[in-house]
PDB file of N, CA and C in Angstrom:
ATOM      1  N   UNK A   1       2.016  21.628 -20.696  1.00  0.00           N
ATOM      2  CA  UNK A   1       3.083  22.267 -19.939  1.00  0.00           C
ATOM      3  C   UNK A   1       4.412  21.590 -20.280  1.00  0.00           C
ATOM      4  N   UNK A   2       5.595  22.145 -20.076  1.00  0.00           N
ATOM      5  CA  UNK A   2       6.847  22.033 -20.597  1.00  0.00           C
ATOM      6  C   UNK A   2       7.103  20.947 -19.355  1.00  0.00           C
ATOM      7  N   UNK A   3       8.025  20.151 -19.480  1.00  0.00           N
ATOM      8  CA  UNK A   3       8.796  19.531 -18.391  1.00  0.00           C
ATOM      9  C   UNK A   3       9.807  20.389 -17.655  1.00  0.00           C
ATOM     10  N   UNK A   4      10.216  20.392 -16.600  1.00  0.00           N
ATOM     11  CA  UNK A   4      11.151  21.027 -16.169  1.00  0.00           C
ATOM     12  C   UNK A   4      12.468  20.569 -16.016  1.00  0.00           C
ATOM     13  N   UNK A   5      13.478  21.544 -16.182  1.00  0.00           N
ATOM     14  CA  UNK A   5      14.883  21.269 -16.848  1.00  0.00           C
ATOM     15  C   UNK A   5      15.532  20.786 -15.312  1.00  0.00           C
ATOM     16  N   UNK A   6      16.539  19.890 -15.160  1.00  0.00           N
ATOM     17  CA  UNK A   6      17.125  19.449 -13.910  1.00  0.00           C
ATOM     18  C   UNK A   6      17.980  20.252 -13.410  1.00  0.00           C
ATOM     19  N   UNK A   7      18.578  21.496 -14.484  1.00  0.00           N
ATOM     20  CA  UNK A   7      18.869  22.437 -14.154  1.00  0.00           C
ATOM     21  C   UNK A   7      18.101  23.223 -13.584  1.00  0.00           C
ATOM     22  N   UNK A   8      16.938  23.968 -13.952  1.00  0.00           N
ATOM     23  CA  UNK A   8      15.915  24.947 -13.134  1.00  0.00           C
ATOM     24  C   UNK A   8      15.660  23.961 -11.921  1.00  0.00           C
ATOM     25  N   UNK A   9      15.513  23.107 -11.753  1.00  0.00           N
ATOM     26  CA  UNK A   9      15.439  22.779 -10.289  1.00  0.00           C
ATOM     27  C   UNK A   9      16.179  22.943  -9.431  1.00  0.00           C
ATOM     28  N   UNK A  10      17.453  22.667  -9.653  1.00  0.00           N
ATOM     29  CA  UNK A  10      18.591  22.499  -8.868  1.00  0.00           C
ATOM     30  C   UNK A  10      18.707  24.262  -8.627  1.00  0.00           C
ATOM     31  N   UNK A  11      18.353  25.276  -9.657  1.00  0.00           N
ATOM     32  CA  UNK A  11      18.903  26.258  -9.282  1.00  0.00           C
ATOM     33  C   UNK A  11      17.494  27.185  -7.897  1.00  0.00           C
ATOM     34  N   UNK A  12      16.600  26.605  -7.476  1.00  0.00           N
ATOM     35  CA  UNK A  12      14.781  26.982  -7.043  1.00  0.00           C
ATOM     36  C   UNK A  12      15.408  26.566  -5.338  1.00  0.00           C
ATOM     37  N   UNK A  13      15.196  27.432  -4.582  1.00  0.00           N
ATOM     38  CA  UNK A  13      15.302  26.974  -2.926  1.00  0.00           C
ATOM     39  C   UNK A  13      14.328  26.038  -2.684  1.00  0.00           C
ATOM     40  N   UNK A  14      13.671  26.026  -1.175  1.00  0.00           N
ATOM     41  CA  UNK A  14      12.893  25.120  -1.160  1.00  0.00           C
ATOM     42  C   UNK A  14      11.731  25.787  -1.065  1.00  0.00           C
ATOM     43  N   UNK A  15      11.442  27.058  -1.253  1.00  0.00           N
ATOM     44  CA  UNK A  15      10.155  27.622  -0.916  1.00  0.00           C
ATOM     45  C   UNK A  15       9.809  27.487  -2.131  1.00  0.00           C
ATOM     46  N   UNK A  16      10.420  28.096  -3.016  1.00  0.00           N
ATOM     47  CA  UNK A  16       9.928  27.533  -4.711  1.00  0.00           C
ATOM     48  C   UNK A  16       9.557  26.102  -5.287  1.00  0.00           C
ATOM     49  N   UNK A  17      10.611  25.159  -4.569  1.00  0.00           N
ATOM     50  CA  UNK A  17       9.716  23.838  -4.910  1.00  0.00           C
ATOM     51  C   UNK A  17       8.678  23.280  -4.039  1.00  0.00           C
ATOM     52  N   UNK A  18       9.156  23.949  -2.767  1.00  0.00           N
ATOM     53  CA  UNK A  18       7.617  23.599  -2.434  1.00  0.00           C
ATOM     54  C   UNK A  18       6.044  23.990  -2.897  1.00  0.00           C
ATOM     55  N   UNK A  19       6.299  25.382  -3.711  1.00  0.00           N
ATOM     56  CA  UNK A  19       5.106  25.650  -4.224  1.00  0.00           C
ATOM     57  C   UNK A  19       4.636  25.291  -5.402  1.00  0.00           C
ATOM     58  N   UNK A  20       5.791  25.035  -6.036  1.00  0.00           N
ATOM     59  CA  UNK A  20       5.578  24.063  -7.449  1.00  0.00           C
ATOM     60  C   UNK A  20       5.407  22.908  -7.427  1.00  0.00           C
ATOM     61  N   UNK A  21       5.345  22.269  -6.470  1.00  0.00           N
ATOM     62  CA  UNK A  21       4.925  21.022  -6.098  1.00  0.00           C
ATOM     63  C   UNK A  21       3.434  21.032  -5.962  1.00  0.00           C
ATOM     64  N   UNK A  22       3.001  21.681  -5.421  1.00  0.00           N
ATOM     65  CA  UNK A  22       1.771  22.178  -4.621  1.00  0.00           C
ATOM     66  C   UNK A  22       1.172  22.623  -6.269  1.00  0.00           C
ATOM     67  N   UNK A  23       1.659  23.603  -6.750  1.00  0.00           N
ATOM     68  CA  UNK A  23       1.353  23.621  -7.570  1.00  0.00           C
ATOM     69  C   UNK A  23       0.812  22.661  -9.037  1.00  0.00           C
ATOM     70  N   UNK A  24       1.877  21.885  -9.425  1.00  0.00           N
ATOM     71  CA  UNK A  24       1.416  20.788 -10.054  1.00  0.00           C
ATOM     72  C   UNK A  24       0.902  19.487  -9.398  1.00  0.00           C
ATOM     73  N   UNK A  25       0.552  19.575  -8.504  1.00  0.00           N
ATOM     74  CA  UNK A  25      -0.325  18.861  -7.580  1.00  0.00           C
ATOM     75  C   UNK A  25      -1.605  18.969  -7.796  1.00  0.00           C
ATOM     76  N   UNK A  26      -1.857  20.818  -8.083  1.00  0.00           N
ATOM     77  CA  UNK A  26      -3.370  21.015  -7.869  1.00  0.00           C
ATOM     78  C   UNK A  26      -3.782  20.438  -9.806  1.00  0.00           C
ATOM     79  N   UNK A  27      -2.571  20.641 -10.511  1.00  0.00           N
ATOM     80  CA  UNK A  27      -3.071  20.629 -12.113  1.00  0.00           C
ATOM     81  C   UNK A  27      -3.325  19.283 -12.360  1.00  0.00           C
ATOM     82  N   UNK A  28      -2.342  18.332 -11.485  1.00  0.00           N
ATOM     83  CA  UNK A  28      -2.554  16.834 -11.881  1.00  0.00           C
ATOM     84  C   UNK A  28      -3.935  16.711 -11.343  1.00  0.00           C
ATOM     85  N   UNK A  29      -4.666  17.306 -10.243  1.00  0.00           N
ATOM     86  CA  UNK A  29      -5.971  16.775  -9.706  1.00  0.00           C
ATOM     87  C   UNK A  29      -6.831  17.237 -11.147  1.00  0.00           C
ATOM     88  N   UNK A  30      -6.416  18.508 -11.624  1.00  0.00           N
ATOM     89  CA  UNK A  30      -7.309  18.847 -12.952  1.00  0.00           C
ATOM     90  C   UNK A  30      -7.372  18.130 -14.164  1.00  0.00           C
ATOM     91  N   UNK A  31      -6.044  17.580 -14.408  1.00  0.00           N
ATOM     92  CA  UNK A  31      -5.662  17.017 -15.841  1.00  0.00           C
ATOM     93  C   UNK A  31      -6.443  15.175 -15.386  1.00  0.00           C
ATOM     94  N   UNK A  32      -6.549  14.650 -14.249  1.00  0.00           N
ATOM     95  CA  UNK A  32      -7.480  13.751 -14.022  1.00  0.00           C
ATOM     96  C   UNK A  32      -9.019  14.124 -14.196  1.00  0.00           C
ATOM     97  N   UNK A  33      -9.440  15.233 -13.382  1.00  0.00           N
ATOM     98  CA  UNK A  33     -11.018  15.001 -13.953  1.00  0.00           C
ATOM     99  C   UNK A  33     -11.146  15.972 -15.349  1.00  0.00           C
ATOM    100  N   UNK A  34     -10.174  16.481 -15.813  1.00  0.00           N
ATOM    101  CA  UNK A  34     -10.595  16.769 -17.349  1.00  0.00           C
ATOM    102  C   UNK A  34     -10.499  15.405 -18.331  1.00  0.00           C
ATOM    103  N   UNK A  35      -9.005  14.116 -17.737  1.00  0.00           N
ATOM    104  CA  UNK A  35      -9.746  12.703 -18.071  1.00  0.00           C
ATOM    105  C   UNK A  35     -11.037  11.840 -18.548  1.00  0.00           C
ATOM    106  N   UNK A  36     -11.321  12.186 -17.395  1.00  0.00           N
ATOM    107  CA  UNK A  36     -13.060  11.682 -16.750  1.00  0.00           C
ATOM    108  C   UNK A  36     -13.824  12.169 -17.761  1.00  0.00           C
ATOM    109  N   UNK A  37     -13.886  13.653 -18.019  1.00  0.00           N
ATOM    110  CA  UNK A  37     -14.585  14.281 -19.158  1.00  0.00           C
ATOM    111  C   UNK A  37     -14.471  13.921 -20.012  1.00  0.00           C
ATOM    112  N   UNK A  38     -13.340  13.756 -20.601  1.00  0.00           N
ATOM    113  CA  UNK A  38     -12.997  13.455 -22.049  1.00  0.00           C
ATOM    114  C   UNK A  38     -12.445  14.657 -22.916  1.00  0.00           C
ATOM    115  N   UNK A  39     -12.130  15.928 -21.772  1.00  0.00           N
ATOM    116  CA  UNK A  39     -11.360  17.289 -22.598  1.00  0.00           C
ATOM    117  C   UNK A  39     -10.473  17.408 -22.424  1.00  0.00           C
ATOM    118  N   UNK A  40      -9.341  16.157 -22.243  1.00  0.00           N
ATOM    119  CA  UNK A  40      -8.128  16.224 -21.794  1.00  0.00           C
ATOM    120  C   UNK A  40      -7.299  16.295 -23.306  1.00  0.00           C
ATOM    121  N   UNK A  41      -6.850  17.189 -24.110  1.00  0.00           N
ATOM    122  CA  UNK A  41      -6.296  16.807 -25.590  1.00  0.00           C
ATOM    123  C   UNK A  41      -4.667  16.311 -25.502  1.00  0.00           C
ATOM    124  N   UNK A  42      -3.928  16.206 -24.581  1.00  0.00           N
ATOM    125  CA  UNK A  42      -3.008  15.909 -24.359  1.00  0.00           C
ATOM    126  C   UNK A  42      -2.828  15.021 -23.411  1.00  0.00           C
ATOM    127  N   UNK A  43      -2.859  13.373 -23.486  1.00  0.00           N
ATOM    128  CA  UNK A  43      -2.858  12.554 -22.725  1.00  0.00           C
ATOM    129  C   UNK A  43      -0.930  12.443 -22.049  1.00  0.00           C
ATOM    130  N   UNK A  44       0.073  13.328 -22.332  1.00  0.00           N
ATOM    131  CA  UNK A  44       1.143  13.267 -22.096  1.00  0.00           C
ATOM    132  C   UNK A  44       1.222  14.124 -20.675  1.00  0.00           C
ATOM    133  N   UNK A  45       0.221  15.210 -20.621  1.00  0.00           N
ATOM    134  CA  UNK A  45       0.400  16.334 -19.459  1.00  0.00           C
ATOM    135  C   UNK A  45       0.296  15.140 -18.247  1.00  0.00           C
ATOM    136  N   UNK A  46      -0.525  14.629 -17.946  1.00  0.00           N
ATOM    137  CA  UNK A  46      -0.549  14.166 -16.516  1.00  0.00           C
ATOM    138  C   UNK A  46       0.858  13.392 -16.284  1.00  0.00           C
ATOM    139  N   UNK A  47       1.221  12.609 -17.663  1.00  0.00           N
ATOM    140  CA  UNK A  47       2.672  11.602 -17.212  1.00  0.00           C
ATOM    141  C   UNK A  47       3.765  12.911 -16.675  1.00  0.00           C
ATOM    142  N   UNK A  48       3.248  14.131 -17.570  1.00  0.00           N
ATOM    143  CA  UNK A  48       4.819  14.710 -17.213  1.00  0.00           C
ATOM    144  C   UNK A  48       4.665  15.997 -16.065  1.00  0.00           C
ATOM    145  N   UNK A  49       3.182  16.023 -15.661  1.00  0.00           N
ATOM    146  CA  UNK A  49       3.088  16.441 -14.211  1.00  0.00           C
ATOM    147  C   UNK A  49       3.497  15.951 -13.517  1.00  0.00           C
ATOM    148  N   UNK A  50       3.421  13.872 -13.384  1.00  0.00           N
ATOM    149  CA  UNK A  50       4.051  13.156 -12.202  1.00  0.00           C
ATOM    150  C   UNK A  50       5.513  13.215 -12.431  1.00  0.00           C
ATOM    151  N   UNK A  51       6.125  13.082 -13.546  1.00  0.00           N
ATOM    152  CA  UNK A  51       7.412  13.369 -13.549  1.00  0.00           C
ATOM    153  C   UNK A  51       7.892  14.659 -12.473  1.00  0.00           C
ATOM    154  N   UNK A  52       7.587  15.572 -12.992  1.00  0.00           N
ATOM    155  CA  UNK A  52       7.866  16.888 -12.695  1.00  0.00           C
ATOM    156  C   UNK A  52       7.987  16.980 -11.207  1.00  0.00           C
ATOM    157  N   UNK A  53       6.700  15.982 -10.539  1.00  0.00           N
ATOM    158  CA  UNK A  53       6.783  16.456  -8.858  1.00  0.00           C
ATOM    159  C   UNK A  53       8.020  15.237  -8.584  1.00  0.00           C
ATOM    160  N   UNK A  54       7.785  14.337  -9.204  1.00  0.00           N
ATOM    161  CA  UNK A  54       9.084  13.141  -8.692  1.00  0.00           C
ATOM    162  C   UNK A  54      10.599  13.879  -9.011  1.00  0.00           C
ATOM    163  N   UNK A  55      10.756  14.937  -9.495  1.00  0.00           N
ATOM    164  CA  UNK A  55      12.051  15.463  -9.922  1.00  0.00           C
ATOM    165  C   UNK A  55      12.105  16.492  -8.872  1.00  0.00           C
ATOM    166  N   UNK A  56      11.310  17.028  -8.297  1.00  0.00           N
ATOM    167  CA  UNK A  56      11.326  18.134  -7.497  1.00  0.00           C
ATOM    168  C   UNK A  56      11.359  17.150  -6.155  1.00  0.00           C
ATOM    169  N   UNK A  57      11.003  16.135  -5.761  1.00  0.00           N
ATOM    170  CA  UNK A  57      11.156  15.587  -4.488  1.00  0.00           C
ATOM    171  C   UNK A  57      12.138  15.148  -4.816  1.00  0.00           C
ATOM    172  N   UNK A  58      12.791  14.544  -5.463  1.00  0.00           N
ATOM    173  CA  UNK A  58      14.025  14.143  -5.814  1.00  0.00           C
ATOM    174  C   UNK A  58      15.106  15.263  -5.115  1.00  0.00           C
ATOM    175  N   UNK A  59      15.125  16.298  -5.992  1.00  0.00           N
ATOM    176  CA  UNK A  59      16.235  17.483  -5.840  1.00  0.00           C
ATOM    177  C   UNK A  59      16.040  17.859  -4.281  1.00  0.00           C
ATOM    178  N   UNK A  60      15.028  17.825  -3.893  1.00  0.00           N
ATOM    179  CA  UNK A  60      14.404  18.422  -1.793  1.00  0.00           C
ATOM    180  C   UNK A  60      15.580  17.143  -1.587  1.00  0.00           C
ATOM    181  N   UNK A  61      14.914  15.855  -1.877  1.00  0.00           N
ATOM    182  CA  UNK A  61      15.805  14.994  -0.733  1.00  0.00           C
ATOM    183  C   UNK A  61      17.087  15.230  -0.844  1.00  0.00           C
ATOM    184  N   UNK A  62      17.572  15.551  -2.578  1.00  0.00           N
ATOM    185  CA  UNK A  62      19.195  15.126  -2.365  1.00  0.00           C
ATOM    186  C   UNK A  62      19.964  16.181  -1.628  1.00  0.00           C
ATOM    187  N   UNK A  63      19.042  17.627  -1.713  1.00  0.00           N
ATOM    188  CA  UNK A  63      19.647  18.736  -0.656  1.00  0.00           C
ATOM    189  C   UNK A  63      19.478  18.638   0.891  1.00  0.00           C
ATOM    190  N   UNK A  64      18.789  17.550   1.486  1.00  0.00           N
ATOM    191  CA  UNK A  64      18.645  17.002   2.405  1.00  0.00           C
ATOM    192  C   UNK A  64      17.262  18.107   3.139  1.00  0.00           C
ATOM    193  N   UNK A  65      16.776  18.179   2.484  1.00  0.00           N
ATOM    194  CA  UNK A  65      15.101  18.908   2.569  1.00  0.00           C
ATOM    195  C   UNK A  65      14.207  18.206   2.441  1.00  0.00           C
ATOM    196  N   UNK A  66      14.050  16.917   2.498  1.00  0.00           N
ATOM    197  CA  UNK A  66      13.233  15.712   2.246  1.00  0.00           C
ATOM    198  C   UNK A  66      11.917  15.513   3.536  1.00  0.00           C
ATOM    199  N   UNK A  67      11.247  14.613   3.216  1.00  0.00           N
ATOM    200  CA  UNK A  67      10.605  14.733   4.620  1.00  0.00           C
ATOM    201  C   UNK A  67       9.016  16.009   4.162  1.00  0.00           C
ATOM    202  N   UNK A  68       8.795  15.619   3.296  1.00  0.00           N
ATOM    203  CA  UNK A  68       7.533  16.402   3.211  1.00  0.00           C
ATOM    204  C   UNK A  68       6.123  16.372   3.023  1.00  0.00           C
TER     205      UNK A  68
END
């Protein structure tokens, strides 16, 4: 998956990052036990899933939507 631009965030309300949060939430639980397996071919996806939700809680708090 692509990283997301700090622009597309900034431009997403909070119902959108809240579900994309949620969302790459559920993929990081996947991209760990595809780990475990050993069918993970891209050991970069999980770093830039956690990125991705730390950029999206980021942008909630600085709009003062924090607290989640």
């Amino acid at each position: 998956m692509i990283p997301l631009e700090p622009d597309e965030i900034r431009r997403m309300n909070k119902e959108e990052l809240l579900k994309r949060i949620e969302d790459l939430r559920i993929e990081l639980v996947q991209n760990r036990a595809k780990i475990l397996r050993g069918s993970l071919k891209d050991v970069r996806a999980l770093r830039n899933t956690r990125k991705d939700i730390a950029r999206i809680l980021t942008a909630l708090r600085s709009k003062g939507e924090g607290n989640i």
